[in-house]
N, C-alpha and C. Protein backbone atom coordinates (compact mmCIF):
# COMPACT_ATOMS: atom_id res chain seq x y z
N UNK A 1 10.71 13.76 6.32
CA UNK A 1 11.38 12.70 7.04
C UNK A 1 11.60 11.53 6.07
N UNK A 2 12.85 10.78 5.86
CA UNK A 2 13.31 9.67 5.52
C UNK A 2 12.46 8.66 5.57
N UNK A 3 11.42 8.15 5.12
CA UNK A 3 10.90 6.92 4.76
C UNK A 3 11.71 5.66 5.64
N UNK A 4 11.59 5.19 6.90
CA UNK A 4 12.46 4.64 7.78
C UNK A 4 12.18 3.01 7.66
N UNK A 5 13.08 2.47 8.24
CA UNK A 5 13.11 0.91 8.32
C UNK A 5 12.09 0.40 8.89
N UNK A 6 11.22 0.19 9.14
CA UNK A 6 10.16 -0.77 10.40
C UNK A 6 10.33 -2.21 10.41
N UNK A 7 10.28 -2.95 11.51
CA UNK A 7 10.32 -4.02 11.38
C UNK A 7 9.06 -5.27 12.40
N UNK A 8 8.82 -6.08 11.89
CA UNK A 8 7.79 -6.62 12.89
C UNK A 8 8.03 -8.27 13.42
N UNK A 9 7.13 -9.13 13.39
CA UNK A 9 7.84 -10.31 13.96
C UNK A 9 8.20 -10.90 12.37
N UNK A 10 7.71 -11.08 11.44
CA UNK A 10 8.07 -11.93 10.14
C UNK A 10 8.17 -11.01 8.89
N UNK A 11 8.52 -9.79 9.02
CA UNK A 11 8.71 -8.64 8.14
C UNK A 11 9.96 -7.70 8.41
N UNK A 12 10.54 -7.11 7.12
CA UNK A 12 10.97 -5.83 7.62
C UNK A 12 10.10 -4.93 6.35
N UNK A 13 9.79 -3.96 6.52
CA UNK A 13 9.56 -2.93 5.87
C UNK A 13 10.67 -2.19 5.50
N UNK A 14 10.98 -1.98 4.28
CA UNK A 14 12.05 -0.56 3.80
C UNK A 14 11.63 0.07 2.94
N UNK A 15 12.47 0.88 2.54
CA UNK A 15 12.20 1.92 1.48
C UNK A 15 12.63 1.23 0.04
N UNK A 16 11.88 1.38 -1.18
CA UNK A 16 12.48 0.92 -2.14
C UNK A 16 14.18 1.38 -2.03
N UNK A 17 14.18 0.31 -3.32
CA UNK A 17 15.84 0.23 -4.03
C UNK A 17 15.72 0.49 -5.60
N UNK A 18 16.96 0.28 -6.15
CA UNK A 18 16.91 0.48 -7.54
C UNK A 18 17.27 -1.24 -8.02
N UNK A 19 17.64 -1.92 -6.67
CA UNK A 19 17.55 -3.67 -7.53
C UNK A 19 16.70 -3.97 -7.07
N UNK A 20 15.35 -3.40 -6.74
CA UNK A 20 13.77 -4.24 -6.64
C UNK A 20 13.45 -4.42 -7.63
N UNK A 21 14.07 -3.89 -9.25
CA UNK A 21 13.10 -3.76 -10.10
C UNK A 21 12.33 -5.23 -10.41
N UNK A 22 13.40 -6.46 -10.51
CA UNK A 22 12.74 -7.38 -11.05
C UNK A 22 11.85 -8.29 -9.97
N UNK A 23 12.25 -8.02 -8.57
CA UNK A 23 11.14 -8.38 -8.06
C UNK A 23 10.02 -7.88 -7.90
N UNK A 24 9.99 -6.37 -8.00
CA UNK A 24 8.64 -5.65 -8.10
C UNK A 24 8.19 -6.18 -9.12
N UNK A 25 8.61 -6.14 -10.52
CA UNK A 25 7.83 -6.79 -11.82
C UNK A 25 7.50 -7.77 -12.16
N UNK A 26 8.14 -8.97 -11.37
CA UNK A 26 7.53 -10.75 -11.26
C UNK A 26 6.70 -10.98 -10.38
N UNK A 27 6.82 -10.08 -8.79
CA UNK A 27 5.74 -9.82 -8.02
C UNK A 27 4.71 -9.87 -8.35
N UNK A 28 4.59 -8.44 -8.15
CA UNK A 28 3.04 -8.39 -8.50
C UNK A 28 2.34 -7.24 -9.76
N UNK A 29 3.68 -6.72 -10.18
CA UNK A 29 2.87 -5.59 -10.97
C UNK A 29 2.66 -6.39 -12.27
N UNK A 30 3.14 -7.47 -12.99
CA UNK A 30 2.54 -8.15 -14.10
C UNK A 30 1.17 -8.60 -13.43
N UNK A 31 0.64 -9.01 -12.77
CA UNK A 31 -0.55 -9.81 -12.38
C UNK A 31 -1.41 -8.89 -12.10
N UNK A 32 -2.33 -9.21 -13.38
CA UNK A 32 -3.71 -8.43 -13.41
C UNK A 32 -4.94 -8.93 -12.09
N UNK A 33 -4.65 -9.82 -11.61
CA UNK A 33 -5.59 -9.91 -10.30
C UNK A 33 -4.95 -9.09 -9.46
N UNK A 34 -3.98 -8.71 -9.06
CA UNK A 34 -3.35 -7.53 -7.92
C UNK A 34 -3.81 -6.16 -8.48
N UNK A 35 -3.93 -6.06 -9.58
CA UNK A 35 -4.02 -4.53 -10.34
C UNK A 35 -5.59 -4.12 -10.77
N UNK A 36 -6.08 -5.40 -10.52
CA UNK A 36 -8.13 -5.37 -10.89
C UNK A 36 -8.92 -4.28 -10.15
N UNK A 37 -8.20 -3.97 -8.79
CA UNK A 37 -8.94 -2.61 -7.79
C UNK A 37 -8.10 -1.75 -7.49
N UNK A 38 -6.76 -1.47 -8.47
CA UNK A 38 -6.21 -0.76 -8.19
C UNK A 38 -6.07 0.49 -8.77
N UNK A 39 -5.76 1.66 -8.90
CA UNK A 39 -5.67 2.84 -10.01
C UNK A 39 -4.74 2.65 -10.83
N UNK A 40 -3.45 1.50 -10.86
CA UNK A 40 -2.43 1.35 -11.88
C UNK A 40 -3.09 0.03 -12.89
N UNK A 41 -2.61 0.20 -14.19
CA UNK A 41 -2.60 -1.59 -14.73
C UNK A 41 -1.70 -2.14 -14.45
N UNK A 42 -1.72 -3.61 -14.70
CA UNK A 42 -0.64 -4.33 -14.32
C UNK A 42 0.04 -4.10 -15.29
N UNK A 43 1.47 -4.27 -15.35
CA UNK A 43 2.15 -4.10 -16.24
C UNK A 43 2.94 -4.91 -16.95
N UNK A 44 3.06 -4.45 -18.39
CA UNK A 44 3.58 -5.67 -19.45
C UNK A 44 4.77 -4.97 -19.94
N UNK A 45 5.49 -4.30 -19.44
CA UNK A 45 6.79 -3.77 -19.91
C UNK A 45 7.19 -3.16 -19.16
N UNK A 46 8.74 -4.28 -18.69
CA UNK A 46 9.62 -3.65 -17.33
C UNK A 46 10.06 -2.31 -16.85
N UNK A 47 9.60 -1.50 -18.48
CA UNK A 47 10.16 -0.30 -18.28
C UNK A 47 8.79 0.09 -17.34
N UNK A 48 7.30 0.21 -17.71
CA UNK A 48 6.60 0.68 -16.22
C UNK A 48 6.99 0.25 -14.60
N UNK A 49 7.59 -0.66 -14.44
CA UNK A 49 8.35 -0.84 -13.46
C UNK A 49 8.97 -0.16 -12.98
N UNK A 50 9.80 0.07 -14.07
CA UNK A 50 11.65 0.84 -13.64
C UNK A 50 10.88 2.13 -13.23
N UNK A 51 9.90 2.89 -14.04
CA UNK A 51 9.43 4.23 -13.82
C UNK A 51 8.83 4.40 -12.48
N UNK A 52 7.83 3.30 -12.08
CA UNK A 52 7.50 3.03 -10.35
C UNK A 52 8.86 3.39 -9.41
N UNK A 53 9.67 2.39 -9.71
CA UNK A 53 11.18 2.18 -8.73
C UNK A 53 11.59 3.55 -9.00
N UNK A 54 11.78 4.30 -9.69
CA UNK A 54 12.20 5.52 -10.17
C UNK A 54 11.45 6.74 -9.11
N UNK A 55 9.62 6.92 -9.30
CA UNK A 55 9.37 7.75 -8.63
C UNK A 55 9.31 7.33 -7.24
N UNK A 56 9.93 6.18 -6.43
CA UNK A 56 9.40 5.75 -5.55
C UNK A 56 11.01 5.83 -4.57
N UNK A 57 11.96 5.97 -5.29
CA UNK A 57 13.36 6.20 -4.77
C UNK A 57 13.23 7.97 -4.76
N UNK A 58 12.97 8.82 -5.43
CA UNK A 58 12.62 10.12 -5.78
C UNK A 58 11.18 10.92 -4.55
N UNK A 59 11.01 10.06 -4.22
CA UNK A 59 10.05 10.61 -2.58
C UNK A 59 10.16 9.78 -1.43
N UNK A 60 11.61 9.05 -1.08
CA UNK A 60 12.04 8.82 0.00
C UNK A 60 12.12 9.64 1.44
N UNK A 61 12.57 10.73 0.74
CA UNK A 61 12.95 11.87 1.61
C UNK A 61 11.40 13.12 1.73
N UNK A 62 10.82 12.49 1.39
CA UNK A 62 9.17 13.56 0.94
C UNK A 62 8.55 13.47 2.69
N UNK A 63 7.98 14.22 2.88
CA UNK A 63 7.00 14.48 4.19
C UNK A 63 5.99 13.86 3.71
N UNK A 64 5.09 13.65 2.92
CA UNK A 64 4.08 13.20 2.70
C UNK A 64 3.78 12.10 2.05
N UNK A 65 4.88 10.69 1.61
CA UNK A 65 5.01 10.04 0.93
C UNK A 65 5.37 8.93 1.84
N UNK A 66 4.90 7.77 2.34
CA UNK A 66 5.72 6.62 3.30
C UNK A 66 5.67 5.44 2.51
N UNK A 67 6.39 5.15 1.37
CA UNK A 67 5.82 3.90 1.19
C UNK A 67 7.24 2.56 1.38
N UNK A 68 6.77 1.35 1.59
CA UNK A 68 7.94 0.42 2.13
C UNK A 68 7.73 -0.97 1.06
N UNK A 69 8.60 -1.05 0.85
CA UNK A 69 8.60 -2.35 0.15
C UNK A 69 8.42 -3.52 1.52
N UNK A 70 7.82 -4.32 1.78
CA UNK A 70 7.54 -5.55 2.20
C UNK A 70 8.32 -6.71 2.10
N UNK A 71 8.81 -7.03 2.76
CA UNK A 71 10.02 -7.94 2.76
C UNK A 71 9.65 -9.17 4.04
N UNK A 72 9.74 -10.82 3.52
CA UNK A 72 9.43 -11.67 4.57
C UNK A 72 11.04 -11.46 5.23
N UNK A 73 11.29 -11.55 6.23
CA UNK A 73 12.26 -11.47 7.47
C UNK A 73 13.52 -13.00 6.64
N UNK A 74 12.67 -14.45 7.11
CA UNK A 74 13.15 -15.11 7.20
C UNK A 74 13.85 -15.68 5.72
N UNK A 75 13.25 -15.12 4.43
CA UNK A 75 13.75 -14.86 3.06
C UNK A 75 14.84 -14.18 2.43
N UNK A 76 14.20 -13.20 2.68
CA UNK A 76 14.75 -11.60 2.16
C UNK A 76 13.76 -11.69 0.88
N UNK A 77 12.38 -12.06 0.48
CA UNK A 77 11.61 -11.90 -0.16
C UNK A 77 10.70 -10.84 -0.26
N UNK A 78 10.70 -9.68 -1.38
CA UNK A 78 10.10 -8.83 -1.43
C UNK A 78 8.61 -9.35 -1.89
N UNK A 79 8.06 -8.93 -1.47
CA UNK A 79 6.06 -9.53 -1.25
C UNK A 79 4.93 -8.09 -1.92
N UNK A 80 5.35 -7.38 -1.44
CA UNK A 80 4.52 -6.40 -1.83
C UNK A 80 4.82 -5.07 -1.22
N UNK A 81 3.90 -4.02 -1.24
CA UNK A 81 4.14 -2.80 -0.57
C UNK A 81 2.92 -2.15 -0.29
N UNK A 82 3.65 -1.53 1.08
CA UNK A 82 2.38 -0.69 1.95
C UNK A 82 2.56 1.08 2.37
N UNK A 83 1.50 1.75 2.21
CA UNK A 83 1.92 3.47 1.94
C UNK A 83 0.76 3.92 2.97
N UNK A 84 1.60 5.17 3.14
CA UNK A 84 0.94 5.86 3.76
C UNK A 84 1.30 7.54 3.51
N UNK A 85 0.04 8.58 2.85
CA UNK A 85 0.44 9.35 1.92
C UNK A 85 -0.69 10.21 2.02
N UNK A 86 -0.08 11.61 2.02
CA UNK A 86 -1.19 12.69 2.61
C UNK A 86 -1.57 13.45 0.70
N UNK A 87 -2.96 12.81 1.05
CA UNK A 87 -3.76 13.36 -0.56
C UNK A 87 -4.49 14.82 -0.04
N UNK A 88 -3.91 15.86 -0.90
CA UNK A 88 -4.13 17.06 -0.81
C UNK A 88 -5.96 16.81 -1.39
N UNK A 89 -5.97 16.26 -2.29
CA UNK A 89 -7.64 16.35 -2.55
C UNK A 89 -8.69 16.27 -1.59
N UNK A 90 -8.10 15.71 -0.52
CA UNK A 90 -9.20 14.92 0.61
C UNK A 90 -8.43 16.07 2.14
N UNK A 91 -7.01 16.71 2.24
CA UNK A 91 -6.53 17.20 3.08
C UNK A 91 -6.57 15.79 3.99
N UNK A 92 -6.13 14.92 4.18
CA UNK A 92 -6.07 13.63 4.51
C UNK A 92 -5.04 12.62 4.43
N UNK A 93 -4.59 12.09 5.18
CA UNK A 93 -3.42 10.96 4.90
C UNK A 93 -4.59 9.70 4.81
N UNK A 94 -3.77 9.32 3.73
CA UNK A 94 -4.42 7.56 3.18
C UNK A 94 -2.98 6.52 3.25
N UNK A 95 -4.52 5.61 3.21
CA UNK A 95 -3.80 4.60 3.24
C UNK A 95 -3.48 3.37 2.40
N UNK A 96 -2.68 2.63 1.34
CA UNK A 96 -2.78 1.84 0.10
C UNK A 96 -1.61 1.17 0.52
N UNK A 97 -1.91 -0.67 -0.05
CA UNK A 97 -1.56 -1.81 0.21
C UNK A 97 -1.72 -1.98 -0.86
N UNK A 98 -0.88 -3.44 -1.64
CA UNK A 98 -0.91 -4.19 -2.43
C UNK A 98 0.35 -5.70 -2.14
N UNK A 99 -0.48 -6.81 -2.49
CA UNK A 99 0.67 -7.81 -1.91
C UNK A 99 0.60 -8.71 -3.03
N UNK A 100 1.59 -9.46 -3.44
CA UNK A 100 1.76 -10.50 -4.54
C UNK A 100 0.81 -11.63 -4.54
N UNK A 101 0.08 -12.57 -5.66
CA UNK A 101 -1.04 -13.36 -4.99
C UNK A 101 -0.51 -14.22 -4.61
N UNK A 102 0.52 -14.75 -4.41
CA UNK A 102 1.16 -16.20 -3.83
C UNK A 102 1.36 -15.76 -2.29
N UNK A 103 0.92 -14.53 -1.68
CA UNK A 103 1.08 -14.04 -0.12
C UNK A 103 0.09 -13.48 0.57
N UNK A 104 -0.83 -13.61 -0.40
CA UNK A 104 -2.81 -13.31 -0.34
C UNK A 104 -2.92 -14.40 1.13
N UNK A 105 -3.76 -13.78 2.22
CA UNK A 105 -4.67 -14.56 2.86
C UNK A 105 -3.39 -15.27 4.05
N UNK A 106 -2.42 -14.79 4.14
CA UNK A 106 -1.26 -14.63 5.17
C UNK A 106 -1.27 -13.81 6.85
N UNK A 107 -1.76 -13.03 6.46
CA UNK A 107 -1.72 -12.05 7.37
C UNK A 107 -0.48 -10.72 7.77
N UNK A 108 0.16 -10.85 5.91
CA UNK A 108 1.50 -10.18 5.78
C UNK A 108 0.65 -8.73 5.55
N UNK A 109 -0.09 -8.40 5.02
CA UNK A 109 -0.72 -7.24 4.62
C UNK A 109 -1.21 -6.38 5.91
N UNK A 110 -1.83 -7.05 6.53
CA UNK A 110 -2.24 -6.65 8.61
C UNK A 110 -1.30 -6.28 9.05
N UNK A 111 -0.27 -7.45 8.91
CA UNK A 111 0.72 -6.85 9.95
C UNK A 111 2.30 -5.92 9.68
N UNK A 112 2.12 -5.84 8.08
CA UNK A 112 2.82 -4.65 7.57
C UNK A 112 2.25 -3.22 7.92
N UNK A 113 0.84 -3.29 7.69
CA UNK A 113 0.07 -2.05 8.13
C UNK A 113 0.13 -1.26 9.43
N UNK A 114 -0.07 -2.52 10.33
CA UNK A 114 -0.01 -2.26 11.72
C UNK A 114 1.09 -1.02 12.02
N UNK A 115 2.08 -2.13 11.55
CA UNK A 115 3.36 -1.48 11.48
C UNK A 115 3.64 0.18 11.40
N UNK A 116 3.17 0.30 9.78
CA UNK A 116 2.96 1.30 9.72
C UNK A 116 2.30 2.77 10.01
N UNK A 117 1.08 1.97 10.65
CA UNK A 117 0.02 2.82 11.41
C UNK A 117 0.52 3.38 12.77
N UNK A 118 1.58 2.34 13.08
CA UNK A 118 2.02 2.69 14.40
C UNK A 118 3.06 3.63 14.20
N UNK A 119 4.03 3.83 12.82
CA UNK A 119 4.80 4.91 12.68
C UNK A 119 3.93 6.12 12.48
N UNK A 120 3.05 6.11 11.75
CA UNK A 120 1.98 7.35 11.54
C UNK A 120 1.67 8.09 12.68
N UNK A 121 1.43 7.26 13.59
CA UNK A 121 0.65 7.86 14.78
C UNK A 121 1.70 8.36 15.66
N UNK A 122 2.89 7.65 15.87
CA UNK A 122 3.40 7.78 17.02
C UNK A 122 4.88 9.11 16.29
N UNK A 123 5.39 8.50 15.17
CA UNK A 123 6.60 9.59 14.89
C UNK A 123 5.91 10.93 13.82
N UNK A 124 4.71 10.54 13.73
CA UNK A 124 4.14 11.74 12.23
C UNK A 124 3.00 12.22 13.43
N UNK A 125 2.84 12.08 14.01
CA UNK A 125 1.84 12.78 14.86
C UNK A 125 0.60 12.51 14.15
N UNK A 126 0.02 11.83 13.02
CA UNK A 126 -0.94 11.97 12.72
C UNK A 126 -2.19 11.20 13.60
N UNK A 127 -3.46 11.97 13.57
CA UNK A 127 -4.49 11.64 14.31
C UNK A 127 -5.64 10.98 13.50
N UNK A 128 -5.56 10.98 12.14
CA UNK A 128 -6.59 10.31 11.62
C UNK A 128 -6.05 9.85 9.98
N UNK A 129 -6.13 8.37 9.63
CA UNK A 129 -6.14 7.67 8.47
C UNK A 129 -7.63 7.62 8.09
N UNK A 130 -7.30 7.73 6.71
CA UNK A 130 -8.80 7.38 5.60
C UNK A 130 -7.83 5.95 5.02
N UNK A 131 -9.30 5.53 4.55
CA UNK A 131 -8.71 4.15 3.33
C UNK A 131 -9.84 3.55 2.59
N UNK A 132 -9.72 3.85 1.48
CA UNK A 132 -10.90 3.45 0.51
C UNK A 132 -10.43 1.95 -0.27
N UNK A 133 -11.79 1.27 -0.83
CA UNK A 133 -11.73 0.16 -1.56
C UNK A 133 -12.62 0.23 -2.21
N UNK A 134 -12.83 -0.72 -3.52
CA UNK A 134 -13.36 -0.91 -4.23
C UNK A 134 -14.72 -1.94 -3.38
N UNK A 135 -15.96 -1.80 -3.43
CA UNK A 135 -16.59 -3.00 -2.58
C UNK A 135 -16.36 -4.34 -2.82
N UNK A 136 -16.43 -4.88 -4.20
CA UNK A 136 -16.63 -5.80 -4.67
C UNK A 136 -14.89 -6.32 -3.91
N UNK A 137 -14.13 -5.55 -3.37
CA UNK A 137 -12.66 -6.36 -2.74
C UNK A 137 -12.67 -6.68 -1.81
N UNK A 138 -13.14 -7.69 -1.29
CA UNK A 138 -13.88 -7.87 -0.10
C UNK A 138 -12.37 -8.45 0.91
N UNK A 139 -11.55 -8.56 0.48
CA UNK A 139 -10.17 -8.99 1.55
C UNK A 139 -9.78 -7.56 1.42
N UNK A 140 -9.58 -6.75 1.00
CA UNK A 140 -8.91 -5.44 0.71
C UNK A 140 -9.94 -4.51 2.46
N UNK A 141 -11.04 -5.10 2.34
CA UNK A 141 -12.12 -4.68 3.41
C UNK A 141 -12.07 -5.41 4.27
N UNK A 142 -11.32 -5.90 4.64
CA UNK A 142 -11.51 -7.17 5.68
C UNK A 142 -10.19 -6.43 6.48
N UNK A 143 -9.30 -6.35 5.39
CA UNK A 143 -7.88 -5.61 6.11
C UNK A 143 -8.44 -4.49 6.96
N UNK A 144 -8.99 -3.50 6.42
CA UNK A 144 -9.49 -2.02 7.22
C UNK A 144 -9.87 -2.52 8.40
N UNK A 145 -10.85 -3.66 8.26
CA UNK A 145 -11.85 -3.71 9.38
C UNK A 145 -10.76 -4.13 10.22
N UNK A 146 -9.51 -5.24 10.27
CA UNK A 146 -8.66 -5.71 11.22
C UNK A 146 -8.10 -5.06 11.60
N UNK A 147 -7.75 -3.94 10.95
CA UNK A 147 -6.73 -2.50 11.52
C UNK A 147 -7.69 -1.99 12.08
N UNK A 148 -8.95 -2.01 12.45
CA UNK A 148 -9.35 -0.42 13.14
C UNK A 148 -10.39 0.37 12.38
N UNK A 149 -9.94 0.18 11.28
CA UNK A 149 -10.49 1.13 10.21
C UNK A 149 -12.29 1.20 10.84
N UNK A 150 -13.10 2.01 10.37
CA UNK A 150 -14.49 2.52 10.51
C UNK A 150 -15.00 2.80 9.43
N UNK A 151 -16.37 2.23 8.64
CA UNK A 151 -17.33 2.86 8.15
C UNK A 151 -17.82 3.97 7.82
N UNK A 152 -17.43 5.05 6.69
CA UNK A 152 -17.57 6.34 6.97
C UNK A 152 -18.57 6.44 6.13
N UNK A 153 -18.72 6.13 4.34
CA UNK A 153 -19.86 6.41 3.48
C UNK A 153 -19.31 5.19 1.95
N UNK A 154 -19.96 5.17 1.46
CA UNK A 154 -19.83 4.88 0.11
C UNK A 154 -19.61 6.23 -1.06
N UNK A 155 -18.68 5.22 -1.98
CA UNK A 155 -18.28 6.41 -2.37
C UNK A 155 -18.14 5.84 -3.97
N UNK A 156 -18.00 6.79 -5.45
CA UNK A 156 -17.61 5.76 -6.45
C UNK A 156 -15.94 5.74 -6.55
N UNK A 157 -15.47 4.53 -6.66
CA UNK A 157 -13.59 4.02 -6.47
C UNK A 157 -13.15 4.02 -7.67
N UNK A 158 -11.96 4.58 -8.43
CA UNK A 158 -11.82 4.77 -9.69
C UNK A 158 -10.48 3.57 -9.50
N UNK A 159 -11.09 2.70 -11.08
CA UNK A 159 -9.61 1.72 -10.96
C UNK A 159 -9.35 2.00 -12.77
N UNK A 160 -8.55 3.72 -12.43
CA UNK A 160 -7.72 3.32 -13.98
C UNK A 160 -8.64 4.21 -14.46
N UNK A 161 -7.76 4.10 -15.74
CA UNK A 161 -8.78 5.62 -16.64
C UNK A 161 -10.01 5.18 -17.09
N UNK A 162 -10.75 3.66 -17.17
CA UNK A 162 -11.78 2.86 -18.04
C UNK A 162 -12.59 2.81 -16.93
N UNK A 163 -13.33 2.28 -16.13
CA UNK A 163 -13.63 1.41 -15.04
C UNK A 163 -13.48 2.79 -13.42
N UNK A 164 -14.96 2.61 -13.40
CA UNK A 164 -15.34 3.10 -12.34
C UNK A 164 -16.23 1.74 -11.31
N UNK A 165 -16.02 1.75 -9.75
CA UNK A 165 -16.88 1.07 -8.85
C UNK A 165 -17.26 2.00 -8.40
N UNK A 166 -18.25 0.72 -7.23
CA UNK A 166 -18.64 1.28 -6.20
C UNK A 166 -17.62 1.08 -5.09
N UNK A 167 -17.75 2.43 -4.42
CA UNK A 167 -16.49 2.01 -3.29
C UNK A 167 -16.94 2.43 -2.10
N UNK A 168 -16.03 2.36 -1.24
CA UNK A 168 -16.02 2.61 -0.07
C UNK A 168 -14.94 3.02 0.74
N UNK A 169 -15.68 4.28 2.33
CA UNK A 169 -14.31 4.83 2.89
C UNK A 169 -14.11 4.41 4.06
N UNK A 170 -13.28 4.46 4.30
CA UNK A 170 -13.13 4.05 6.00
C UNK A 170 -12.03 4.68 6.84
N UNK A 171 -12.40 5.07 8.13
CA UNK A 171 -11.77 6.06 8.98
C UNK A 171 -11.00 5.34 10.13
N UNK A 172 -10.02 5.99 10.62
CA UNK A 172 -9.04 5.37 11.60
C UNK A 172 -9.02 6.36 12.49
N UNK A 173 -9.05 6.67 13.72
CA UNK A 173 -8.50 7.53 14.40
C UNK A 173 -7.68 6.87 15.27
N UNK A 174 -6.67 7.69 15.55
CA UNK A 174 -5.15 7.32 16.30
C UNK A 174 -5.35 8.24 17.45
């Protein structure tokens, strides 16, 4: 299924483009505080960008791939992006957020999710989200807990080929 439009009260969600590149790359993928708990580095050459925008236009149309660029409504400001994506390792759909730091502590990240959780459940039939964090991300955990999310175990969270945490999982049922 097509990676679809969602929209909420101060958002639309879409599918990437091929002219996000330079807002994806002034966003947030240069800024190493967005990329500190994440599995990507931040990036210092637009071309890792273009290659993101690249595989990310290239699984639009994927069954197992949802991800939306984040867009404020009243802007047309791209902010960040939110996924939802079935990891064969775990037989599991997850769940991964990331938002620009100038939109940290908004409540754009909640209610992009929501969003999305509510396409999961209601047009994908799915009955259960996982979503892991790094512990030490303590807003990244704050999100789960506002969605729903549940306490399942600790686990170790890999950010990147260097750098292992401690992490943690958390369960959703729909």
């Amino acid at each position: 299924m097509k990676t679809p439009i969602l929209k909420t009260d101060r958002l639309i969600l879409r599918p990437f483009r091929a002219d996000d590149l330079e807002a994806v790359f002034h966003g947030w993928e240069t800024d190493p505080d967005v990329a500190r708990y994440m599995m990507w580095e931040s990036h210092d050459d637009i071309s890792k960008t273009k290659n993101f925008i690249k595989m990310e236009l290239q699984r639009i149309d994927s069954d197992d791939w949802y991800r939306w660029a984040i867009v404020i409504k009243e802007t047309n400001l791209l902010i960040g992006t939110c996924l939802i994506y079935y990891k064969h390792e775990t037989d599991s759909f997850e769940v991964a957020y990331n938002l620009g730091k100038k939109h940290w502590g908004q409540g754009y990240t909640t209610e992009a999710m929501n969003e999305a959780i509510k396409f999961a459940k209601d047009f994908l039939g799915i009955k259960e989200l996982l979503g892991g964090c790094a512990k030490v991300n303590a807003a990244s955990e704050k999100v789960m807990k506002k969605l729903g999310f549940t306490y399942v175990k600790d686990c170790p969270y890999d950010c990147g080929e260097e750098m292992q945490l401690e992490g943690v999982i958390y369960r959703l049922q729909l």
